[in-house]
Structure formats: structure tokens, C-alpha cells
C-alpha atoms as a PDB file:
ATOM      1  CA  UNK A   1       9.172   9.007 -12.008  1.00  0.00           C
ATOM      2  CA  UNK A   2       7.918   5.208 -10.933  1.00  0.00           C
ATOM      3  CA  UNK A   3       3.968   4.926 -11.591  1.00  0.00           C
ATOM      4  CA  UNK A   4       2.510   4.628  -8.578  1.00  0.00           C
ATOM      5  CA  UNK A   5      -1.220   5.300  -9.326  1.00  0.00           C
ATOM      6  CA  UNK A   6      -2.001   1.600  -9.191  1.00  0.00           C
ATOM      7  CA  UNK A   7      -0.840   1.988  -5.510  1.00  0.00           C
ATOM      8  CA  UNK A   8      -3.134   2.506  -2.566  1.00  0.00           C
ATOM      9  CA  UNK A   9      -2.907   5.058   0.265  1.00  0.00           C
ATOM     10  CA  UNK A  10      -1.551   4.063   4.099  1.00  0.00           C
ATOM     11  CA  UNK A  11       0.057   5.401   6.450  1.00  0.00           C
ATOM     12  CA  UNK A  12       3.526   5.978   6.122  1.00  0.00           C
ATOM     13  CA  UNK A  13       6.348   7.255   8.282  1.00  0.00           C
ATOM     14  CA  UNK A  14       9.974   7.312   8.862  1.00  0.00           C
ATOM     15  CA  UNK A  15      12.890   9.129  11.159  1.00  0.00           C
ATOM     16  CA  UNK A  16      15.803   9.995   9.788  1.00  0.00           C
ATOM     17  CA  UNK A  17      19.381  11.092  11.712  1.00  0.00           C
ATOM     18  CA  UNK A  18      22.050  13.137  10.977  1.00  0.00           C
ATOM     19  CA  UNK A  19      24.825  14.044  13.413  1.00  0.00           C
ATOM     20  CA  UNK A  20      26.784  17.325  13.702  1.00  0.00           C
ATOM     21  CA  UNK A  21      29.798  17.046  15.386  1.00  0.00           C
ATOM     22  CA  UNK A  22      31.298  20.559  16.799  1.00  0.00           C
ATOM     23  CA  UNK A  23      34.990  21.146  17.948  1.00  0.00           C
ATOM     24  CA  UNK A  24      34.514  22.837  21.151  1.00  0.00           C
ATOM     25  CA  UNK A  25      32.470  22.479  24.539  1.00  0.00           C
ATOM     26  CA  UNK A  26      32.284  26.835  23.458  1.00  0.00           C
ATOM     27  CA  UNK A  27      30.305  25.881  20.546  1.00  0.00           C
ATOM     28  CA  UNK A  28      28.111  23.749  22.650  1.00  0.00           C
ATOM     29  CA  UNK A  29      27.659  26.286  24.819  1.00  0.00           C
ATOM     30  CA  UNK A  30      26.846  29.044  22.629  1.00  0.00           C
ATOM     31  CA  UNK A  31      24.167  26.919  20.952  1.00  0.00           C
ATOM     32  CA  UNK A  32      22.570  26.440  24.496  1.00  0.00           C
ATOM     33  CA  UNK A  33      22.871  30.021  25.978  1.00  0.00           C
ATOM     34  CA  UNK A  34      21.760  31.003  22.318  1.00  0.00           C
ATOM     35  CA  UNK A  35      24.682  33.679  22.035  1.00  0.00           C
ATOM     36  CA  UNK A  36      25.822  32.300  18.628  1.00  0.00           C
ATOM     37  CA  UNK A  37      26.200  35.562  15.784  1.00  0.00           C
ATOM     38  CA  UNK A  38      23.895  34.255  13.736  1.00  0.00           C
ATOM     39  CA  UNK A  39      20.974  33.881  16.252  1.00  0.00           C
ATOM     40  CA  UNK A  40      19.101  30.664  18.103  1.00  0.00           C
ATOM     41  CA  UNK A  41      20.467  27.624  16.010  1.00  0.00           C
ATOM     42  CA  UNK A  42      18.472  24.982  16.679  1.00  0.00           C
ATOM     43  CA  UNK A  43      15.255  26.818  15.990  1.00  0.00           C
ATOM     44  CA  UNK A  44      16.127  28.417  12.989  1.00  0.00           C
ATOM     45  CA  UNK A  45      17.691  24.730  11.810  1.00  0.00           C
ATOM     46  CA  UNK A  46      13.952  23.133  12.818  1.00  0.00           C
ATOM     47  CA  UNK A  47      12.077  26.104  10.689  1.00  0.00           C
ATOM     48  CA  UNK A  48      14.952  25.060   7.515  1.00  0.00           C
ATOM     49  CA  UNK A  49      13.843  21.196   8.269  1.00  0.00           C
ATOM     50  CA  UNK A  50      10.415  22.227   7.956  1.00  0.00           C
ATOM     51  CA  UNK A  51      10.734  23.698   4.526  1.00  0.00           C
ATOM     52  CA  UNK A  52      13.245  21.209   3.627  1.00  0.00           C
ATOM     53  CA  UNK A  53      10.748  18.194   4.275  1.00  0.00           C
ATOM     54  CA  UNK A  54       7.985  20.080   2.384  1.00  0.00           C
ATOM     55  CA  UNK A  55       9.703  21.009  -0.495  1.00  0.00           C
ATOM     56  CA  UNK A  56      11.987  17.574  -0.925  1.00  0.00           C
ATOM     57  CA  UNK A  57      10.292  16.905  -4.950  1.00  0.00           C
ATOM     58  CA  UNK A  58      11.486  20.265  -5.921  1.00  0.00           C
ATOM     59  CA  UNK A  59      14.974  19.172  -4.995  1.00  0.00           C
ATOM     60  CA  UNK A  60      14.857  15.598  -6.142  1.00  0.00           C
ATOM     61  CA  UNK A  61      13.475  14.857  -9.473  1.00  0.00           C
ATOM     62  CA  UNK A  62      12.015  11.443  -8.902  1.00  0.00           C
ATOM     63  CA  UNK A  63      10.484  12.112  -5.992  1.00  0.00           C
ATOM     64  CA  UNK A  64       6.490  12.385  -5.760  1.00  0.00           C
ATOM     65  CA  UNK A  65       4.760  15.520  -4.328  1.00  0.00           C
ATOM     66  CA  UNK A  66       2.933  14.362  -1.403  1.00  0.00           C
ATOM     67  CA  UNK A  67       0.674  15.651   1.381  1.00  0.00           C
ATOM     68  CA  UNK A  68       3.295  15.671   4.934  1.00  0.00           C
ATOM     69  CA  UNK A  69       0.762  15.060   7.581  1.00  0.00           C
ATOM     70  CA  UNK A  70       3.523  15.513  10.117  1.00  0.00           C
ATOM     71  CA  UNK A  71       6.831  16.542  11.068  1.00  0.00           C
ATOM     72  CA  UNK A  72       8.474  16.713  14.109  1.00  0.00           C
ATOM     73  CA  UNK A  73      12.399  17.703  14.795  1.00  0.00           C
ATOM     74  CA  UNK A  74      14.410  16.441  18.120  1.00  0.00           C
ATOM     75  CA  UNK A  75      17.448  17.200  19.350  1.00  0.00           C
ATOM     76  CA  UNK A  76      19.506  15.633  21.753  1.00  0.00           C
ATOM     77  CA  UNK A  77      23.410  16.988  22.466  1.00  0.00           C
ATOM     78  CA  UNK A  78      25.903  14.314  23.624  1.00  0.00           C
ATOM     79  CA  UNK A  79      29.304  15.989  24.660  1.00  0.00           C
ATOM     80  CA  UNK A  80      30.186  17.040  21.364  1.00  0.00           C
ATOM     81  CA  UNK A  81      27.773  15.975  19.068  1.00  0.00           C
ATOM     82  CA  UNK A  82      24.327  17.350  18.143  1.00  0.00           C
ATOM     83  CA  UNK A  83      22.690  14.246  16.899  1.00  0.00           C
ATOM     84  CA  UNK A  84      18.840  15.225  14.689  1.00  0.00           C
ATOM     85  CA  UNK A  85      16.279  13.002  14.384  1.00  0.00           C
ATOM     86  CA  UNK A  86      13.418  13.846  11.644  1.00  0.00           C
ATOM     87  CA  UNK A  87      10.337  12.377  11.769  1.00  0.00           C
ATOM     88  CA  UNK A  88       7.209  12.527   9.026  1.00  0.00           C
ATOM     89  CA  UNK A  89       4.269  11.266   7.993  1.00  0.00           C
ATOM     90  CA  UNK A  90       1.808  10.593   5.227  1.00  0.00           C
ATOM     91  CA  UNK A  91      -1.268   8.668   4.106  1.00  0.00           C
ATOM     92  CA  UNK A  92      -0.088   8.342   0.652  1.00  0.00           C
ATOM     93  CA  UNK A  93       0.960   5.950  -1.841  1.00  0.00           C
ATOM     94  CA  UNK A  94       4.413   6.318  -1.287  1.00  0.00           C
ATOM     95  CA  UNK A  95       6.297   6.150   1.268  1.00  0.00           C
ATOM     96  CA  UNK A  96       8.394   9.707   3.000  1.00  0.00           C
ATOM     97  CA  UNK A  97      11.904   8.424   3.578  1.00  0.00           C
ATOM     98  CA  UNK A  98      13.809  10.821   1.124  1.00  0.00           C
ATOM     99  CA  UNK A  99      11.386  13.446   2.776  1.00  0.00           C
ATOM    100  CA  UNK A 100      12.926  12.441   6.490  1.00  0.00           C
ATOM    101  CA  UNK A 101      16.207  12.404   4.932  1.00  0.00           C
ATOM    102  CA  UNK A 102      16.526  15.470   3.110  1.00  0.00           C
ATOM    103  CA  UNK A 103      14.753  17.308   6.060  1.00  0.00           C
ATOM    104  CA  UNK A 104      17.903  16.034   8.020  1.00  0.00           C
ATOM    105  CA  UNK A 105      20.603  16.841   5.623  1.00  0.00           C
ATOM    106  CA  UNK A 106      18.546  20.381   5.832  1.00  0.00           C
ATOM    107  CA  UNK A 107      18.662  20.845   9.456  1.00  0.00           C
ATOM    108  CA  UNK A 108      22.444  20.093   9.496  1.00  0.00           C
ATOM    109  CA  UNK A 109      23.441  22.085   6.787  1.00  0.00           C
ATOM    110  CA  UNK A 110      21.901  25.022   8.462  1.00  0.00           C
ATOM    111  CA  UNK A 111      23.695  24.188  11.914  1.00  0.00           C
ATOM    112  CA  UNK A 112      26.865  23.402   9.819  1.00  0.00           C
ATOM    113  CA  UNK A 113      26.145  27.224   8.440  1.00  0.00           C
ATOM    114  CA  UNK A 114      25.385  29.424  11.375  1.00  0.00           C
ATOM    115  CA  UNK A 115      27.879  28.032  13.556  1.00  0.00           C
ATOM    116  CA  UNK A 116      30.977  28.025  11.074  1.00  0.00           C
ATOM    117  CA  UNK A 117      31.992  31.792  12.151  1.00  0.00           C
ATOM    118  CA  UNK A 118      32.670  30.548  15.473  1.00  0.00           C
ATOM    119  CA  UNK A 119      34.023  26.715  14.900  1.00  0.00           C
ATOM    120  CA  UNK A 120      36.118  26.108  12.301  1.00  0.00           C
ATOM    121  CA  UNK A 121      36.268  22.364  12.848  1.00  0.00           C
ATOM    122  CA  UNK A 122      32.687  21.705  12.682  1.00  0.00           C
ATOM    123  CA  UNK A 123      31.181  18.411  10.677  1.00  0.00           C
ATOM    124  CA  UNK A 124      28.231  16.394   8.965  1.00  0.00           C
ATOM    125  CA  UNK A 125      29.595  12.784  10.344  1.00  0.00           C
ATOM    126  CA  UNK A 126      26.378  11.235   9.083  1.00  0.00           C
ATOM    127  CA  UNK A 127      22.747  11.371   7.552  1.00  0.00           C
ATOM    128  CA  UNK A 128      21.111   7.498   7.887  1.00  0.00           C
ATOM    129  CA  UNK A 129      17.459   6.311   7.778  1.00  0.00           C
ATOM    130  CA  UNK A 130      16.648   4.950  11.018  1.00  0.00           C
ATOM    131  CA  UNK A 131      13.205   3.907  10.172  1.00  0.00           C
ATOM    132  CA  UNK A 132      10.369   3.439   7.851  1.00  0.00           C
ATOM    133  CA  UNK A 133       6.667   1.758   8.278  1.00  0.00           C
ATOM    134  CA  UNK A 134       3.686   1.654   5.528  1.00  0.00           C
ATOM    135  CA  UNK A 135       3.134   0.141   2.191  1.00  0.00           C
ATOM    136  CA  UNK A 136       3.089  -3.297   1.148  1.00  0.00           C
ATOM    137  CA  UNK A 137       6.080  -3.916   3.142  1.00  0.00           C
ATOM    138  CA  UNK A 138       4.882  -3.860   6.284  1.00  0.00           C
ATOM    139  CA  UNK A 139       2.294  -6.712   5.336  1.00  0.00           C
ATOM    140  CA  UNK A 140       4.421  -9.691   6.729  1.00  0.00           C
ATOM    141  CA  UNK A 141       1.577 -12.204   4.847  1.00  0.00           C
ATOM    142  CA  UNK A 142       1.950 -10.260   1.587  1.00  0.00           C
ATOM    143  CA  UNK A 143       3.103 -13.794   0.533  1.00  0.00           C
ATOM    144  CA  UNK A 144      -0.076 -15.979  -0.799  1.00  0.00           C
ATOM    145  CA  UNK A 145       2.408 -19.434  -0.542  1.00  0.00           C
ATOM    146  CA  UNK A 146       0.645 -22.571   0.544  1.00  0.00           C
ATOM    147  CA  UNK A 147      -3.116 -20.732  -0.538  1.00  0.00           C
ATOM    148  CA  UNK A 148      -4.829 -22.643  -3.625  1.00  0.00           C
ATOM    149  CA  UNK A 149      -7.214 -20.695  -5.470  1.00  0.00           C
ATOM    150  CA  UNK A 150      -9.631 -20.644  -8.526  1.00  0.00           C
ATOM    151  CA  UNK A 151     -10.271 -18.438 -11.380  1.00  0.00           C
ATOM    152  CA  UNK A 152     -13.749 -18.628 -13.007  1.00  0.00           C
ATOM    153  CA  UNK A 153     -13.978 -16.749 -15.919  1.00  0.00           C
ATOM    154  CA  UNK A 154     -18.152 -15.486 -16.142  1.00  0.00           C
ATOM    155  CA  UNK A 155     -18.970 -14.567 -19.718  1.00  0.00           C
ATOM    156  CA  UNK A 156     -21.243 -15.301 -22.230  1.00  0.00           C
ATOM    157  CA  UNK A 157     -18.489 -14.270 -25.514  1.00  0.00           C
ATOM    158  CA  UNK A 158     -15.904 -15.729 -24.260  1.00  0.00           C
ATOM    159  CA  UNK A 159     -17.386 -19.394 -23.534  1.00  0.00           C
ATOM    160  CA  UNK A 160     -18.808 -19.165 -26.920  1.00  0.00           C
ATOM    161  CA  UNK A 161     -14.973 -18.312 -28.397  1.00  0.00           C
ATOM    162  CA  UNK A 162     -16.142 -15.289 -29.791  1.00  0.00           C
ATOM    163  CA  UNK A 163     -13.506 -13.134 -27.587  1.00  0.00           C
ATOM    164  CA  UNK A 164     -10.407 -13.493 -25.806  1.00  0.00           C
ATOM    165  CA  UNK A 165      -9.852 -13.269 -22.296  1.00  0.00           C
ATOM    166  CA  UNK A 166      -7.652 -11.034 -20.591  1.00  0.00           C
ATOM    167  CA  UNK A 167      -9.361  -9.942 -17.339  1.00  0.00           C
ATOM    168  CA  UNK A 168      -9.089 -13.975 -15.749  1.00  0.00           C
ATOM    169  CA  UNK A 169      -5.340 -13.365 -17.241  1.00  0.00           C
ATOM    170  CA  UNK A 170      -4.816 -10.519 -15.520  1.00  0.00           C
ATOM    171  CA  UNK A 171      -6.510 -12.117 -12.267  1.00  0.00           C
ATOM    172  CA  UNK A 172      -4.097 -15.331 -12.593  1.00  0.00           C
ATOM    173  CA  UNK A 173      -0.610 -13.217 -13.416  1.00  0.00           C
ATOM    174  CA  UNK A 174      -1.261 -11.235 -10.238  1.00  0.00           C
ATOM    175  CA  UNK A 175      -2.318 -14.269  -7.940  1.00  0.00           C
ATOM    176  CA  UNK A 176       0.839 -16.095  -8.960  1.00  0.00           C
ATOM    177  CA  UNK A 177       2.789 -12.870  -8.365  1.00  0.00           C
ATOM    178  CA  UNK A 178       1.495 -13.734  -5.002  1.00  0.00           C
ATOM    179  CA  UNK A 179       3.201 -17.349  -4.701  1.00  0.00           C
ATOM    180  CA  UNK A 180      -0.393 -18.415  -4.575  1.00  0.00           C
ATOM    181  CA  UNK A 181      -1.133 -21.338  -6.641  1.00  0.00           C
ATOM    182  CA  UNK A 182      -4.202 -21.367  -9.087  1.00  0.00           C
ATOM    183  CA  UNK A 183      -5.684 -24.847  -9.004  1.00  0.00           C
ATOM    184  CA  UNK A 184      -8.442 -24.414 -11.548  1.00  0.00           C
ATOM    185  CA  UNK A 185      -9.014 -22.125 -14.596  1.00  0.00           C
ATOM    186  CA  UNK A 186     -12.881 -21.933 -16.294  1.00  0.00           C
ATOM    187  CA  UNK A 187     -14.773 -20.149 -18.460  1.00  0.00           C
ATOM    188  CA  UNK A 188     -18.406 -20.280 -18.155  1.00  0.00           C
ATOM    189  CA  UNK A 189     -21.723 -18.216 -19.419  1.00  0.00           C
ATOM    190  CA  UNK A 190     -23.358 -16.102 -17.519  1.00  0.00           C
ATOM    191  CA  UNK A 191     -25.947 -17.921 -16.077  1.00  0.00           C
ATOM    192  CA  UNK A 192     -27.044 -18.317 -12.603  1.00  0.00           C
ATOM    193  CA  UNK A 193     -27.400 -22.182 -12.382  1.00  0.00           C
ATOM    194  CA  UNK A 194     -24.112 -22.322 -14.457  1.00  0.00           C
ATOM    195  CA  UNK A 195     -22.346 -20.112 -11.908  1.00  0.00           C
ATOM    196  CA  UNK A 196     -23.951 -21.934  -8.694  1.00  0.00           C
ATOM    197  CA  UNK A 197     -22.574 -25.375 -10.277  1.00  0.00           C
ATOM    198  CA  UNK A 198     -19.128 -24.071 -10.894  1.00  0.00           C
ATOM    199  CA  UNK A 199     -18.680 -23.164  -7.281  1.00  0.00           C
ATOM    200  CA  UNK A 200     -20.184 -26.279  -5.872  1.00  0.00           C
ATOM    201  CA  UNK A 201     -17.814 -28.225  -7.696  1.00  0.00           C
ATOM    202  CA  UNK A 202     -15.209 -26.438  -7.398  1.00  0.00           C
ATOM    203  CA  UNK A 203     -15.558 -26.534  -3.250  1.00  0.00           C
ATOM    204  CA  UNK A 204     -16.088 -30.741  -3.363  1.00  0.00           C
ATOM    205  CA  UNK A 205     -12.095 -30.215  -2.691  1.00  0.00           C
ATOM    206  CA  UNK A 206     -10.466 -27.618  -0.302  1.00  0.00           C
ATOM    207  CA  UNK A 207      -9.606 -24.062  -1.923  1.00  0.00           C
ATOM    208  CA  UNK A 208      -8.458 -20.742  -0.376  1.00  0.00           C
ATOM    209  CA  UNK A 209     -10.429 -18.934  -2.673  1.00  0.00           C
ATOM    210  CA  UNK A 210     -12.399 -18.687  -5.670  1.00  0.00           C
ATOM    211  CA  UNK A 211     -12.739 -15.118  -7.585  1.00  0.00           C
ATOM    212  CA  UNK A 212     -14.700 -15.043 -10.398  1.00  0.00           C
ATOM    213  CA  UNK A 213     -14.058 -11.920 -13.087  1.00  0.00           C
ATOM    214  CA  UNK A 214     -17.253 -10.952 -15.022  1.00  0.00           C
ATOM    215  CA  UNK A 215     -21.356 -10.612 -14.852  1.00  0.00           C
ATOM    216  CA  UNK A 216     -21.412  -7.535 -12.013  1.00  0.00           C
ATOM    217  CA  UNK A 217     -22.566  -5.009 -14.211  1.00  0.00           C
ATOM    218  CA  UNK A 218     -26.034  -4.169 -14.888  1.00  0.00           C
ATOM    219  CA  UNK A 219     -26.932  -5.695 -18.156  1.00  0.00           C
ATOM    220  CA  UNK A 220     -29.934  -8.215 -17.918  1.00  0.00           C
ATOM    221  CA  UNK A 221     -27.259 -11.141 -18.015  1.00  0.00           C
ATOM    222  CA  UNK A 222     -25.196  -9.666 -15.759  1.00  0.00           C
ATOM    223  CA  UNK A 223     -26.324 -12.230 -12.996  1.00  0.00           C
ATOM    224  CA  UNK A 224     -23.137 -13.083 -10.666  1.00  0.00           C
ATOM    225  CA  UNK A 225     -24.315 -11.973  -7.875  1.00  0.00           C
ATOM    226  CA  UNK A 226     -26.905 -13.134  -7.984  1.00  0.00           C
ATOM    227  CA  UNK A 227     -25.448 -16.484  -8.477  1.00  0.00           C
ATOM    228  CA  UNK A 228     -23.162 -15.600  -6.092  1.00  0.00           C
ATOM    229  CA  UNK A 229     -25.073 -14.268  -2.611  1.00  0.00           C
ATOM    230  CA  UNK A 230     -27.234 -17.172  -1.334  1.00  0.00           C
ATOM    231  CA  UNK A 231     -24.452 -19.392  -1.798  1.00  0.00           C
ATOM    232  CA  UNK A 232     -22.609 -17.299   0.926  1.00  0.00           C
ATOM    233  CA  UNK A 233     -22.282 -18.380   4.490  1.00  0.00           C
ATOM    234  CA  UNK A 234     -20.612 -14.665   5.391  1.00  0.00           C
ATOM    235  CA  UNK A 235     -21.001 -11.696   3.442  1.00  0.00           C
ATOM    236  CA  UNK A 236     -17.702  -9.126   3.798  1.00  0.00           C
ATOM    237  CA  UNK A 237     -19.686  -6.050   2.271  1.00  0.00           C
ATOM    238  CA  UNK A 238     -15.874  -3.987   2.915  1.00  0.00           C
ATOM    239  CA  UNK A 239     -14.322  -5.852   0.579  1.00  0.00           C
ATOM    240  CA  UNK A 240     -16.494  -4.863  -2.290  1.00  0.00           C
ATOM    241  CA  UNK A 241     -16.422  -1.577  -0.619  1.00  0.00           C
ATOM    242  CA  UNK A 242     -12.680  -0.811  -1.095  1.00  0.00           C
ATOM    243  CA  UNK A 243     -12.364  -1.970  -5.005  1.00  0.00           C
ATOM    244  CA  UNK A 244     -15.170   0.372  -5.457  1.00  0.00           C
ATOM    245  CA  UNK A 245     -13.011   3.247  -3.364  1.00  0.00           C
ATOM    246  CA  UNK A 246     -10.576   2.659  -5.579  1.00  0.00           C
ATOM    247  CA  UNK A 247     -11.793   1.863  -8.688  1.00  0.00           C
ATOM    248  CA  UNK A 248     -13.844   5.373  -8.425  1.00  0.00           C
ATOM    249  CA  UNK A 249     -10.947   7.334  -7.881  1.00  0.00           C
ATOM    250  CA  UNK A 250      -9.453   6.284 -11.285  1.00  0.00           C
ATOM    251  CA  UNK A 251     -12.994   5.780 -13.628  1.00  0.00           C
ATOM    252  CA  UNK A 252     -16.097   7.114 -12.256  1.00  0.00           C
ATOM    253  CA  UNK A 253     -17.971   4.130 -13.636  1.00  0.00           C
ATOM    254  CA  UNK A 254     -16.738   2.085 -10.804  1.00  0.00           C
ATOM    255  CA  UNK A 255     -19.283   3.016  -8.669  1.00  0.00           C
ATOM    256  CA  UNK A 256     -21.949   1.122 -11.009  1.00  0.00           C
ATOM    257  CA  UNK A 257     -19.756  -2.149 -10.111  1.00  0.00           C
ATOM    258  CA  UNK A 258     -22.067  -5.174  -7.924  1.00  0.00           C
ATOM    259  CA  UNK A 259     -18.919  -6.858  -7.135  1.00  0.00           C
ATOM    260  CA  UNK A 260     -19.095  -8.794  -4.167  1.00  0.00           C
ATOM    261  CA  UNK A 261     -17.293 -10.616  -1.695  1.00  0.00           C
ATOM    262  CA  UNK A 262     -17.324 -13.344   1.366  1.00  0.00           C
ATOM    263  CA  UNK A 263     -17.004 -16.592   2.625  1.00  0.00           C
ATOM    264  CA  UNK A 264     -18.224 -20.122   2.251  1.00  0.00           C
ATOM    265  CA  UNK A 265     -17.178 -22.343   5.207  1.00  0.00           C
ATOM    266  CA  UNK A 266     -13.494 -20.789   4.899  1.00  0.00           C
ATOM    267  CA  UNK A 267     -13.102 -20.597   1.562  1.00  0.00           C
ATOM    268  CA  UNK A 268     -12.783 -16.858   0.089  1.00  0.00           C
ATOM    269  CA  UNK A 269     -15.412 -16.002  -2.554  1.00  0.00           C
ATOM    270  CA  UNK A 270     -14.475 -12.790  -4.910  1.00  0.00           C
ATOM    271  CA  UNK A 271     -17.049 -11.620  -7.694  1.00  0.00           C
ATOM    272  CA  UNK A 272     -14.864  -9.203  -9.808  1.00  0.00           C
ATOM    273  CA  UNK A 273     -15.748  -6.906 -12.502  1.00  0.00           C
ATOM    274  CA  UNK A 274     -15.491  -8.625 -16.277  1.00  0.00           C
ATOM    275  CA  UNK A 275     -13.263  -5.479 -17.717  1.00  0.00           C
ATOM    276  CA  UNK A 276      -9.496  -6.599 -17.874  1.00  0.00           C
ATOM    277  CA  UNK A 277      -9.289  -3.028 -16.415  1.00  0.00           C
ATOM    278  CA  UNK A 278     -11.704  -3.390 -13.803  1.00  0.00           C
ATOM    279  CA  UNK A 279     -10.455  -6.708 -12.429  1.00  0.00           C
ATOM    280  CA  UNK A 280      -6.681  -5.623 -12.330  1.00  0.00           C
ATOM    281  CA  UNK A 281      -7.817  -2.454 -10.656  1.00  0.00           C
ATOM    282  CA  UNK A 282      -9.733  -4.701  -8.628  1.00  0.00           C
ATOM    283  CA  UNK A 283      -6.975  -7.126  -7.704  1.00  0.00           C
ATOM    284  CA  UNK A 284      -4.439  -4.068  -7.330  1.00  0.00           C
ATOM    285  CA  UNK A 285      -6.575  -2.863  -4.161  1.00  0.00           C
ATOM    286  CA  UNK A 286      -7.593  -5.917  -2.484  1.00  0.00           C
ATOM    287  CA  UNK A 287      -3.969  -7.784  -2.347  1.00  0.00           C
ATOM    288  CA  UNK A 288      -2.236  -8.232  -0.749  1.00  0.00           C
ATOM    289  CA  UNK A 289      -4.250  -7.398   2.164  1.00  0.00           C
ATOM    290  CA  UNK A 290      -6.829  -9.756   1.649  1.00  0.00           C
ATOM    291  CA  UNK A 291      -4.356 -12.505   2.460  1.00  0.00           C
ATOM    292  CA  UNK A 292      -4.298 -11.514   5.962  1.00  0.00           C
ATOM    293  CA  UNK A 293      -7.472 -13.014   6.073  1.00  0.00           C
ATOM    294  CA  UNK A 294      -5.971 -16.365   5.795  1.00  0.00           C
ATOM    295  CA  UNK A 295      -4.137 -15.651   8.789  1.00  0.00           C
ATOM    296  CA  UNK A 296      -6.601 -15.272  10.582  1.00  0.00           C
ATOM    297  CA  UNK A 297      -8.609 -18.759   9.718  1.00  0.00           C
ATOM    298  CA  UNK A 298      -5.345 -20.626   9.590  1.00  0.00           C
ATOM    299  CA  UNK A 299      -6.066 -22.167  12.992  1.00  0.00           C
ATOM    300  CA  UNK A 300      -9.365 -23.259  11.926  1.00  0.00           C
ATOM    301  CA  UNK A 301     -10.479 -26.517  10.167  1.00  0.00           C
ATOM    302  CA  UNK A 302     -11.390 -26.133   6.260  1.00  0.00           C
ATOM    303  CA  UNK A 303     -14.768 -27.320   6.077  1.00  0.00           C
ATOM    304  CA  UNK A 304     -15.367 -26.641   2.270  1.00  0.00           C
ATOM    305  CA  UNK A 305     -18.785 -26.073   0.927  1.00  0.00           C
ATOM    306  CA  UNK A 306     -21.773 -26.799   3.225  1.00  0.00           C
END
């Protein structure tokens, strides 16, 4: 099965189809006046779809288990043809396609079944996905192209080359991922004025956004943001709000996290934990969403730091 526990829950939906195609304008009929041997079709194929949806990762082996939020089964007949549409949802981290689908292939199987005594010619002409929404591919700005940003590395081990860094790795392979372009890579103590200076420099020219990885723990130098907050012309608490969300659901030590985020003049500020972990976890909820943001200041002039 695909990992998807770095994923984050949406909503998700799709509609499936399947047609049945029937012989006879008797079969048709039967199914309507509900004098078919086998008893009311269409009802007992909607109960069979229900199950069918429900129970679609016991029948196929990669997909998840997942909580179906809702299902609803329509009909419409068309001369000859019954034609099924399957519709489901989820707020889950993957999507519920093969859930519409096999729900479909379910409820036409079962009409296929309880009307073969009486038409011999019946068939399954198809089973198609008519739909999907949810995900990361419904984000049409999932693409950071054209955004310039900076990765500030906060630490006081690192600077002095007594460790590696992973976690501004980490940061930089997902940004680029992205299409975004990283115009400037540092690695700096932990030190308020240090931190301050960084950003004012980096600001003198025009940048989408600056996230710094380290210092928002609660050591005694863990002073980001408090480097960090009065520098801020906007303060976006939710930001901060949703790593935590999802950093908690996968290490309860999230929730001791300070990371923060907002804006100077229109320039993204992101204060990520130091942990390689904790800033990829980090990175993994906030994009690409975040880059809608962009979208929304694109129209506006960049007035870098003020």
C-alpha cells in the first residue's frame, strides 16, 4: 500500500457510472412495476452499492480503509438502458474513486443478477469515473514557479560545524519540489540580534518568503520567535496552528512547538521547528496550500521590509 501518512485530510468526492443495458421494453417494465422474481431491483442493487462502497479495501488490496461520509445512488432509465451514478465522500487523506467505482460495478452486478431469469440478453456496457475533487490536485497554484524564497538555517551546532544539517535540506528539497526557487541558503546561531539581521538583509531585495528551521523549542536559546514577532507587520496565528494539528497527530511533542508564521510587507515569514523531522512534517502540512497565499497578493506591489 502507498504511504500516505505524510498526507493531510480534505474533502474528497467522486461519481462513478456504470450502464446496464436490458433487451426488452418487458424488462424495463418489470423493474418499474417491481414484478421482477427476484423482488424490487433497484433497491436491493442500492442496499449491494452500499455495502459494496463500504467494504471496497476488503476487495482491493491496495486500497486504504477509510471513513465514507456519504453515499448516494441515482438512477435514471433511458429506453433501454439503466444508467447508475455513485456518488461518495470523505475527509481523508485519500481520495474515494475506487470506492465510487466498485460501488458501481456492485450495483450492476446485482441488476445484471436479479434480472437474468427474465432477460437473457442483458449487459454491463460500461463502469467509468465521471468525477473526482480533493487532494493536492485540486490546488490549481500547487505550483511555487516564479516565487523566490530563503532558507535560514537557526542553530547554534551547526554554525559552529559541530553538526550537519538536514532539516534546512529537507526544507530546500521540498521547496524546489515546488518549482520555487531558493535564492539564499544560511546558517546562523541562535541569537536574537543575529536572527533580526539575517531577515533585514535578506528583505533589502524582494523575496516570496523566508522560513527559517530551528530555535522554537523551549531551551533558553531557543529564541526565534522571539527574533521573529516584532519584526512582523501581520501575524497568521493559523498557520502555526495547522503544523501543530498535524505534527500532534504523528508525535505528541508537537504541541510544545513556538513555530510561527506571517508577513512582512508581502513577504512570507515561516519559523519552523529545528528537527529534520519536525520541519518536513512541517513543510508536508503547510504546502502546497500556503502558496495560495501568493495568489492572493499577486496584484499587489512588493514593498519588501519596512
Amino acid at each position: 500500500m502507498i504511504n500516505i501518512v505524510p498526507k493531510v485530510s480534505t474533502h474528497r468526492s467522486a461519481i462513478a457510472e456504470a450502464i446496464v443495458r436490458v433487451s426488452s421494453a418487458n424488462t424495463i417494465q418489470a423493474i418499474n412495476d417491481k414484478t421482477v422474481p427476484k423482488g424490487d431491483v433497484l433497491e436491493s442493487a442500492r442496499v449491494a452499492g452500499l455495502f459494496a462502497v463500504k467494504r471496497t479495501s476488503d476487495m482491493i488490496p491496495d486500497c486504504h480503509p477509510l471513513p465514507i461520509e456519504y453515499t448516494n445512488i441515482r438512477y435514471k432509465i433511458s429506453g433501454l438502458e439503466i444508467l447508475i451514478e455513485v456518488e461518495v465522500h470523505t475527509i481523508y487523506k485519500t481520495g474515494v474513486e475506487v470506492e465510487a467505482m466498485h460501488g458501481a460495478s456492485v450495483v450492476a452486478l446485482t441488476i445484471y443478477d436479479m434480472l437474468k431469469p427474465i432477460d437473457k440478453g442483458i449487459e454491463i456496457a460500461q463502469i467509468r469515473l465521471q468525477s473526482k475533487k480533493g487532494g493536492k490536485s485540486q490546488f490549481a497554484d500547487k505550483s511555487g514557479a516564479g516565487l523566490h524564497a530563503a532558507v535560514v538555517v537557526c542553530s547554534d551546532s551547526i554554525s559552529a560545524g559541530k553538526k550537519q544539517d538536514f532539516a534546512g535540506k529537507a526544507i530546500t528539497e521540498r521547496l524546489e519540489k515546488m518549482q520555487v526557487s531558493i535564492s539564499d541558503y544560511a546558517v546562523i546561531p541562535d541569537e536574537i540580534d543575529a536572527i533580526q539581521n539575517k531577515i533585514k538583509s535578506l528583505l533589502v531585495s524582494p523575496l516570496s518568503m523566508i522560513i527559517i528551521t530551528g530555535g522554537t523549542g523551549l531551551s533558553a536559546r531557543d529564541v526565534t520567535p522571539e527574533a521573529v514577532r516584532p519584526l512582523l507587520d501581520r501575524e497568521i496565528p493559523g498557520i502555526a496552528e495547522a503544523a501543530r494539528v498535524y505534527g500532534q497527530l504523528r508525535m505528541p511533542y508537537a504541541m510544545l512547538s513556538r513555530s510561527l508564521a506571517g508577513l512582512i510587507g508581502k513577504t512570507l515569514i515561516l519559523a519552523l521547528p529545528g528537527s529534520t523531522r519536525g520541519a518536513g512534517e512541517s513543510m508536508d502540512a503547510l504546502f502546497p496550500y500556503l502558496l495560495h497565499l501568493f495568489k492572493v497578493m499577486e496584484h499587489e506591489p512588493h514593498d519588501g521590509y519596512k
